[in-house]
Protein backbone atom coordinates (compact mmCIF):
# COMPACT_ATOMS: atom_id res chain seq x y z
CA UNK A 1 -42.25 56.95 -31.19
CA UNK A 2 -43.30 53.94 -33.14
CA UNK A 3 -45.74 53.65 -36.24
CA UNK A 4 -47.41 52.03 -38.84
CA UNK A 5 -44.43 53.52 -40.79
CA UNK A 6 -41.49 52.85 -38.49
CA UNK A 7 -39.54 54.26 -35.74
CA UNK A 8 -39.63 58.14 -35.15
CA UNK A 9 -36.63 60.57 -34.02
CA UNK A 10 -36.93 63.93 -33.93
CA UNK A 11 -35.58 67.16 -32.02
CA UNK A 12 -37.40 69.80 -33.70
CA UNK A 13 -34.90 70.65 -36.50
CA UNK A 14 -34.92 67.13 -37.93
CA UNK A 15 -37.12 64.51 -38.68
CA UNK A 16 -35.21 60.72 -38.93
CA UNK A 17 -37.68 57.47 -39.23
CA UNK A 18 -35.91 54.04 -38.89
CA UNK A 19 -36.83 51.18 -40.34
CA UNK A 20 -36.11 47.90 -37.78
CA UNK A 21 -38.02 44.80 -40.30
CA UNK A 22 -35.77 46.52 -43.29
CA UNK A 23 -32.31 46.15 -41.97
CA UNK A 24 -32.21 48.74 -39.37
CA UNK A 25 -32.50 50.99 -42.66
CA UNK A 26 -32.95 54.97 -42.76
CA UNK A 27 -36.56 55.54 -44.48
CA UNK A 28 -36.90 59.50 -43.74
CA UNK A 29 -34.26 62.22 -43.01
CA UNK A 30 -36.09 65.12 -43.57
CA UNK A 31 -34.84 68.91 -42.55
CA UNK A 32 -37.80 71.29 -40.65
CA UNK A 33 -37.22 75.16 -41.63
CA UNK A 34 -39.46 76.92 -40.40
CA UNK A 35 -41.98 78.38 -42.35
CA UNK A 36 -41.20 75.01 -45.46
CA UNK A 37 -42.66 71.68 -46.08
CA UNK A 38 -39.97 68.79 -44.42
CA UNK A 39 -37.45 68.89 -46.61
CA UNK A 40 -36.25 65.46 -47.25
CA UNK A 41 -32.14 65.07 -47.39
CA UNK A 42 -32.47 61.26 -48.13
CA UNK A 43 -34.39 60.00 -50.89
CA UNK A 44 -38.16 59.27 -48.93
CA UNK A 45 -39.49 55.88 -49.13
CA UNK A 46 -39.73 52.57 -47.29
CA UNK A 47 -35.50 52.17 -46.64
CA UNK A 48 -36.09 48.88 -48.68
CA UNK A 49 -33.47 49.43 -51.05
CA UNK A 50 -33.92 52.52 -53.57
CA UNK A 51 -34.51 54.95 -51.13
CA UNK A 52 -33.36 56.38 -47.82
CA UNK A 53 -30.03 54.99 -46.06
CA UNK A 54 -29.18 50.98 -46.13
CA UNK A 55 -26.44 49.52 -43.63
CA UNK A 56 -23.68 47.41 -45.26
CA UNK A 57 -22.51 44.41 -43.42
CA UNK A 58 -20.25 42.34 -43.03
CA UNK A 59 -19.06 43.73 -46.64
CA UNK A 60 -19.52 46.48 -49.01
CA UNK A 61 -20.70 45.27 -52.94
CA UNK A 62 -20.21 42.58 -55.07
CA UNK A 63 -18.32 39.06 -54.39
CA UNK A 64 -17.15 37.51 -57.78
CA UNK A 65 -15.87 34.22 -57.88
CA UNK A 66 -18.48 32.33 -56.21
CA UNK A 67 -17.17 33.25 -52.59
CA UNK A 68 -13.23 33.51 -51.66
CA UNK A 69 -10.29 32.42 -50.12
CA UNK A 70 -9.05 33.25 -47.06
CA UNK A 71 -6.10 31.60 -45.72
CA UNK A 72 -5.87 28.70 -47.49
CA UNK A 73 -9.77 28.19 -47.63
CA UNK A 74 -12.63 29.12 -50.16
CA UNK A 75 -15.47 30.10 -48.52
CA UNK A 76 -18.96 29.72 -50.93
CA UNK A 77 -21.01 32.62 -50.80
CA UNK A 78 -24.53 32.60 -52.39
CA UNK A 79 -25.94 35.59 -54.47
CA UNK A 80 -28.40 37.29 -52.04
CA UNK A 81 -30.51 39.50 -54.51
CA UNK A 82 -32.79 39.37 -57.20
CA UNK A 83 -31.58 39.99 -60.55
CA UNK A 84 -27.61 40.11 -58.87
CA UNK A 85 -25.53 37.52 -60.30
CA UNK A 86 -23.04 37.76 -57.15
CA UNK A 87 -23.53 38.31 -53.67
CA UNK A 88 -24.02 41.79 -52.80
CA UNK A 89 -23.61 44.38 -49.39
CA UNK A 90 -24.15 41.26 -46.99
CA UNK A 91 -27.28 40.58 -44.96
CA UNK A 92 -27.47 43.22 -42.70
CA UNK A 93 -29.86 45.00 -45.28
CA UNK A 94 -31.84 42.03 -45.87
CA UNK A 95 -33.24 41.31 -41.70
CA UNK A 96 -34.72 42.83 -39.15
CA UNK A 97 -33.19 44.29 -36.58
CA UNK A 98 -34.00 44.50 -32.91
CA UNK A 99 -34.65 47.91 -31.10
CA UNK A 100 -32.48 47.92 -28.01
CA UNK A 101 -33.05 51.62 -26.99
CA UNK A 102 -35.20 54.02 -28.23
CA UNK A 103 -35.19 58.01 -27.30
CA UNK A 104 -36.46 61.22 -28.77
CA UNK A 105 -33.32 61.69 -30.61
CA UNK A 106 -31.40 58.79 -30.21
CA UNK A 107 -31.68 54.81 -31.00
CA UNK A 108 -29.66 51.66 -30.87
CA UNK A 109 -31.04 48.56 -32.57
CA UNK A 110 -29.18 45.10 -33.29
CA UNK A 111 -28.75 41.83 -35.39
CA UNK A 112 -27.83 39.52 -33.04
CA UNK A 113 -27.67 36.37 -35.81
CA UNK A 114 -26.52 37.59 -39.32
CA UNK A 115 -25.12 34.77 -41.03
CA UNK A 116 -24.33 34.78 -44.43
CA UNK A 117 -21.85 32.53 -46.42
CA UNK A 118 -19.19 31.80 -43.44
CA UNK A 119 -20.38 34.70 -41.65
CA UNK A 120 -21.53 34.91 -37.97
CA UNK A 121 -21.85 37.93 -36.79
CA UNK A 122 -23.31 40.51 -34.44
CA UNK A 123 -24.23 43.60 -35.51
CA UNK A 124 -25.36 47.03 -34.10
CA UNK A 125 -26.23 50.76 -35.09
CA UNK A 126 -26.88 53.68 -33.22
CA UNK A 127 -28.52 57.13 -34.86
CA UNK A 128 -28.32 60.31 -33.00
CA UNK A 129 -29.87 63.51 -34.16
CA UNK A 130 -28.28 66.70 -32.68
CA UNK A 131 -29.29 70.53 -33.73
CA UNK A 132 -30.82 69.07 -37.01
CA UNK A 133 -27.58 66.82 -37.63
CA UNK A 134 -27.51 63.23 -37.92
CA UNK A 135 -24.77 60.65 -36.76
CA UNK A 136 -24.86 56.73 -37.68
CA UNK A 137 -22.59 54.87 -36.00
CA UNK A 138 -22.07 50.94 -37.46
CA UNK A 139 -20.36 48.14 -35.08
CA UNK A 140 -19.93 44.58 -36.49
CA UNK A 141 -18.74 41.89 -34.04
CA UNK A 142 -16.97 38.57 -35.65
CA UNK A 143 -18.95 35.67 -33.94
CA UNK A 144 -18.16 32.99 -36.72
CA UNK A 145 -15.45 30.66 -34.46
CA UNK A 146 -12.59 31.64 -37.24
CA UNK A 147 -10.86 34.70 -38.35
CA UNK A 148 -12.60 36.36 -41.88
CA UNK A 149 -12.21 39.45 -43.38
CA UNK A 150 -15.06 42.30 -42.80
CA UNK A 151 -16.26 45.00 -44.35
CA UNK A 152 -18.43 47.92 -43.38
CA UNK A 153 -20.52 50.85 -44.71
CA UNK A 154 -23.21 52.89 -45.36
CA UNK A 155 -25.44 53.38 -48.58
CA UNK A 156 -27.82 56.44 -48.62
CA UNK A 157 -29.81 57.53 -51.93
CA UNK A 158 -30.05 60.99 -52.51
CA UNK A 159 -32.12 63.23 -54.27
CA UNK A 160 -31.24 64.76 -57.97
CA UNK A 161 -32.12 66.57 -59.93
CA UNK A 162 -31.22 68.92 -63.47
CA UNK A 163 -28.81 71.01 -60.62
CA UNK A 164 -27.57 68.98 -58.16
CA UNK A 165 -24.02 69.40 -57.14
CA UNK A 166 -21.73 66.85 -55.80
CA UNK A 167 -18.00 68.27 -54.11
CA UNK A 168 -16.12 65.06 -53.25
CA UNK A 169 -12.53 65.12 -53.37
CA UNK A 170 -10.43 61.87 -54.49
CA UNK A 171 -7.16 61.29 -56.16
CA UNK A 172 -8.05 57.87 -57.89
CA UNK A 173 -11.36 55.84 -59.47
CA UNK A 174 -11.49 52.16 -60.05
CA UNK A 175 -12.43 51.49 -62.98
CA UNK A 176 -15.59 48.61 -64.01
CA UNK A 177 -16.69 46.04 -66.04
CA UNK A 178 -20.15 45.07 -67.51
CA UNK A 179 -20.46 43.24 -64.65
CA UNK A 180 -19.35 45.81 -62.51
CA UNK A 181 -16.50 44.43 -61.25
CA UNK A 182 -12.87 46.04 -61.03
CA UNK A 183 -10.50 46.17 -63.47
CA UNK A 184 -7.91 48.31 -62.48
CA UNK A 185 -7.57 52.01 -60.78
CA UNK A 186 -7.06 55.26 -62.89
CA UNK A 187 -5.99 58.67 -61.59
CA UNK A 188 -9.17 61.12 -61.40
CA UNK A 189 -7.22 63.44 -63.32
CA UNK A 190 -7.27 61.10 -66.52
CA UNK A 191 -10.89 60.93 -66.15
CA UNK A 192 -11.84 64.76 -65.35
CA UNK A 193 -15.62 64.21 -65.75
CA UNK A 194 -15.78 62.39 -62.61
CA UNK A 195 -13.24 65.12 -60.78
CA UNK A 196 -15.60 66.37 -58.25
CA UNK A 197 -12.57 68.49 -56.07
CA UNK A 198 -14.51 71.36 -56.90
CA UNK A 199 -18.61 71.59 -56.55
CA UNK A 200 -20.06 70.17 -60.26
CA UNK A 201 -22.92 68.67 -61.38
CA UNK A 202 -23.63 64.92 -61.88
CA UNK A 203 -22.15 63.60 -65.29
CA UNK A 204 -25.13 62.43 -67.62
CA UNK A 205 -24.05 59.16 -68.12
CA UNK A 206 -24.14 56.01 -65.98
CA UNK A 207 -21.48 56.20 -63.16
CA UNK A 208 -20.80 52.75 -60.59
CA UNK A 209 -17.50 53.21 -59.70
CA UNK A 210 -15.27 53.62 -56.37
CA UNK A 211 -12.88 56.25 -55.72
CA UNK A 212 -10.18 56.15 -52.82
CA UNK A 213 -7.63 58.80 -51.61
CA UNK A 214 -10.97 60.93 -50.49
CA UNK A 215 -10.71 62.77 -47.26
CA UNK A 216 -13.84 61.86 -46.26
CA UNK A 217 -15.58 64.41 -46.74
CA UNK A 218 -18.55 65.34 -48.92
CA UNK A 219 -20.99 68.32 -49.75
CA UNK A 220 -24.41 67.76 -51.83
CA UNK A 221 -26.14 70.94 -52.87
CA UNK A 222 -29.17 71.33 -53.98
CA UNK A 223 -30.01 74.55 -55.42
CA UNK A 224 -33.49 73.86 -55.93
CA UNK A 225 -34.40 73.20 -52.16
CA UNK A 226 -31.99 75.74 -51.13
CA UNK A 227 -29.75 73.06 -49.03
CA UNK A 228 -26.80 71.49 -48.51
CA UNK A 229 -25.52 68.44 -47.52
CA UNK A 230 -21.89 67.80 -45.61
CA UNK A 231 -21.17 64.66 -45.22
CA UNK A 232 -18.34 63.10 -43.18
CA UNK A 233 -17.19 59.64 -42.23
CA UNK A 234 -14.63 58.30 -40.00
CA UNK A 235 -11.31 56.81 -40.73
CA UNK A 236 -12.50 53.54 -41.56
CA UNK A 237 -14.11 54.64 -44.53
CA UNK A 238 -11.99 55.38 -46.73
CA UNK A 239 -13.73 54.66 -50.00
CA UNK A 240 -16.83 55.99 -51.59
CA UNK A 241 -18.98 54.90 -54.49
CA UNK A 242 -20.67 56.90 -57.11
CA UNK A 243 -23.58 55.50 -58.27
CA UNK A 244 -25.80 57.84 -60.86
CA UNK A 245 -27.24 55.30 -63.34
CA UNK A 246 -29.13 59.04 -65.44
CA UNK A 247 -29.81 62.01 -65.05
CA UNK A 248 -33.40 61.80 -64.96
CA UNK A 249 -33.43 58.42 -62.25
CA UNK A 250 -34.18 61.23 -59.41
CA UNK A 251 -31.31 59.59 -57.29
CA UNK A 252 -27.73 58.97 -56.94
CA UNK A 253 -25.85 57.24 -54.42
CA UNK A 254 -22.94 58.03 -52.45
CA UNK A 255 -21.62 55.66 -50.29
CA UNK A 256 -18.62 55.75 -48.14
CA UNK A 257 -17.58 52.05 -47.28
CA UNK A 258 -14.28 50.56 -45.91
CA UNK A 259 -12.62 49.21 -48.94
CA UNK A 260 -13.37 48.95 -52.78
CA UNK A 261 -15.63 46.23 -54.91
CA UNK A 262 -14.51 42.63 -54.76
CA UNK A 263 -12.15 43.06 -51.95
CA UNK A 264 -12.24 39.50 -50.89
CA UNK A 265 -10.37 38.94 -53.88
CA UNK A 266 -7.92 41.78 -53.29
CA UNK A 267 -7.51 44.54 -50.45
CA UNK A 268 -8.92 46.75 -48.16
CA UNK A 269 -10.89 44.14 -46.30
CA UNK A 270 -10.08 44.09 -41.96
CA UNK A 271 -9.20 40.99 -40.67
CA UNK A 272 -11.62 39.81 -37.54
CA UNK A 273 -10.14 37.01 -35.27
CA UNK A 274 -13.36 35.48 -33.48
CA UNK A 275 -15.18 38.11 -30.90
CA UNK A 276 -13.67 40.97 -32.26
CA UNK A 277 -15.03 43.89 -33.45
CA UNK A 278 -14.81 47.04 -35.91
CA UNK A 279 -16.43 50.08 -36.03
CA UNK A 280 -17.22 52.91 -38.21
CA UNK A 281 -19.54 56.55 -38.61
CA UNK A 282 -21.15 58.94 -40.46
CA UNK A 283 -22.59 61.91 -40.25
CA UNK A 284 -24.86 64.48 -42.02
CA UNK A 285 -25.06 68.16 -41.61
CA UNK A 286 -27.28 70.22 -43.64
CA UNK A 287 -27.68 74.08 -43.68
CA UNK A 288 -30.02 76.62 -45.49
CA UNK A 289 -28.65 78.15 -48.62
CA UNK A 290 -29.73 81.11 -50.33
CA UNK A 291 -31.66 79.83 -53.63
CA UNK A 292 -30.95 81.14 -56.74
């Protein structure tokens, strides 16, 4: 179903709405126990960029430098956001999308022209909800007549509050600037406040950072609506960033992505020769937990 507020799934455990003029975005993801108010899993709003679940193509974060090089080239890229000094997560985000299929619990919709920088691409995303659980699958398809570098990703926003709980696993964390940009990697162990191998709560202060050698998986639990969270992603992603900017900004984001900030001017990126494609998933599991 479509409405005034976007594009409905649903198969009686979950409740998904899509959001096709905001970049194919996630606006809803809400859990239905019975006998409870839809819980939401995503942060509820408009999928317009500080709430539900954002698609990142054809690259993950920040571009320094103006643009890059890539063999033997430099290719400009503009800053794409207000208030972002650099060009940021592509333009997926920023269009709208085309529906191409549309069931009860299960969608495909497409950018058949993103174009950004040197970028030409196709793009497309399919969401399936099954038993309450929720897969996103992300396909970007080089269309720019030259081989470039691509990245992929996904960027939900998640609810917290005072006892939120974040288990992520990783063995190392880049490290940022004020500009958040890299400036070099760190074992997690030197930094233990951001060691989330065991269920912990959110540190207090501002976190932006990536962390690699995850094994892509994730649990969020949240005591105070008696659920949690599993998330998993697929090879491709093997990278996720932490972004908590307080502990009273009601969010934090964790996004698993395909390499780490400002890869175009160092590693991680996937080289696309003309027509071809990469793919990658996630997927979200919740369950009822005692409260306590």
């Amino acid at each position: 179903m479509t409405t005034g507020g976007g594009m409905e799934l649903g198969d009686g455990h979950a409740h998904l709405v899509l959001a096709p003029e905001a970049g194919a975005a996630i606006a809803r993801y809400d859990a239905l126990v019975p006998g409870r108010a839809p819980i939401p899993l995503l942060r509820a709003g408009d999928g317009t960029g500080t709430s539900g679940c954002q698609l990142l193509v054809p690259w993950s974060n920040r571009i320094s430098s103006a643009g890059f090089t890539f063999e033997g080239r430099f290719h400009a890229v503009e800053p794409n956001f207000p208030g972002e000094p650099f060009p940021i997560h592509g333009d997926g985000f920023q269009k709208p999308w085309r529906v191409a299929a549309h069931g009860a619990t299960e969608a495909e919709l497409v950018l058949d022209e993103g174009a950004i920088g040197p970028y030409r691409y196709r793009a497309c995303v399919t969401y399936v909800l099954r038993d309450g659980a929720l897969e996103a699958r992300l396909t970007v398809e080089n269309r720019a007549g030259i081989r470039l570098p691509y990245g992929l990703g996904f960027h939900p926003w998640f609810p917290r509050n005072a006892r939120t709980m974040l288990r992520a696993r990783a063995e190392r964390v880049w490290l940022e600037d004020a500009r958040h940009l890299p400036t070099g990697v760190a074992s997690v162990a030197e930094h233990p406040w951001w060691d989330f191998s065991q269920a912990s709560l959110l540190p207090a202060d501002w976190v932006n950072n990536a962390f690699v050698g995850w094994d892509r998986r994730a649990a969020i639990r949240q005591p105070e609506q008696g659920i949690v969270l599993e998330l998993s992603a697929s090879p491709e992603l093997d990278v996720y960033i932490l972004y908590s900017p307080s502990p009273d900004a009601g969010f934090f984001c964790f996004e698993p992505v395909s390499h780490p900030v400002d890869a175009h001017h160092g590693e991680g990126l996937t080289v696309l020769d003309d027509g071809e494609t990469i793919s990658a998933t996630m997927r979200l599991d919740w369950a009822v937990v005692e409260t306590d």
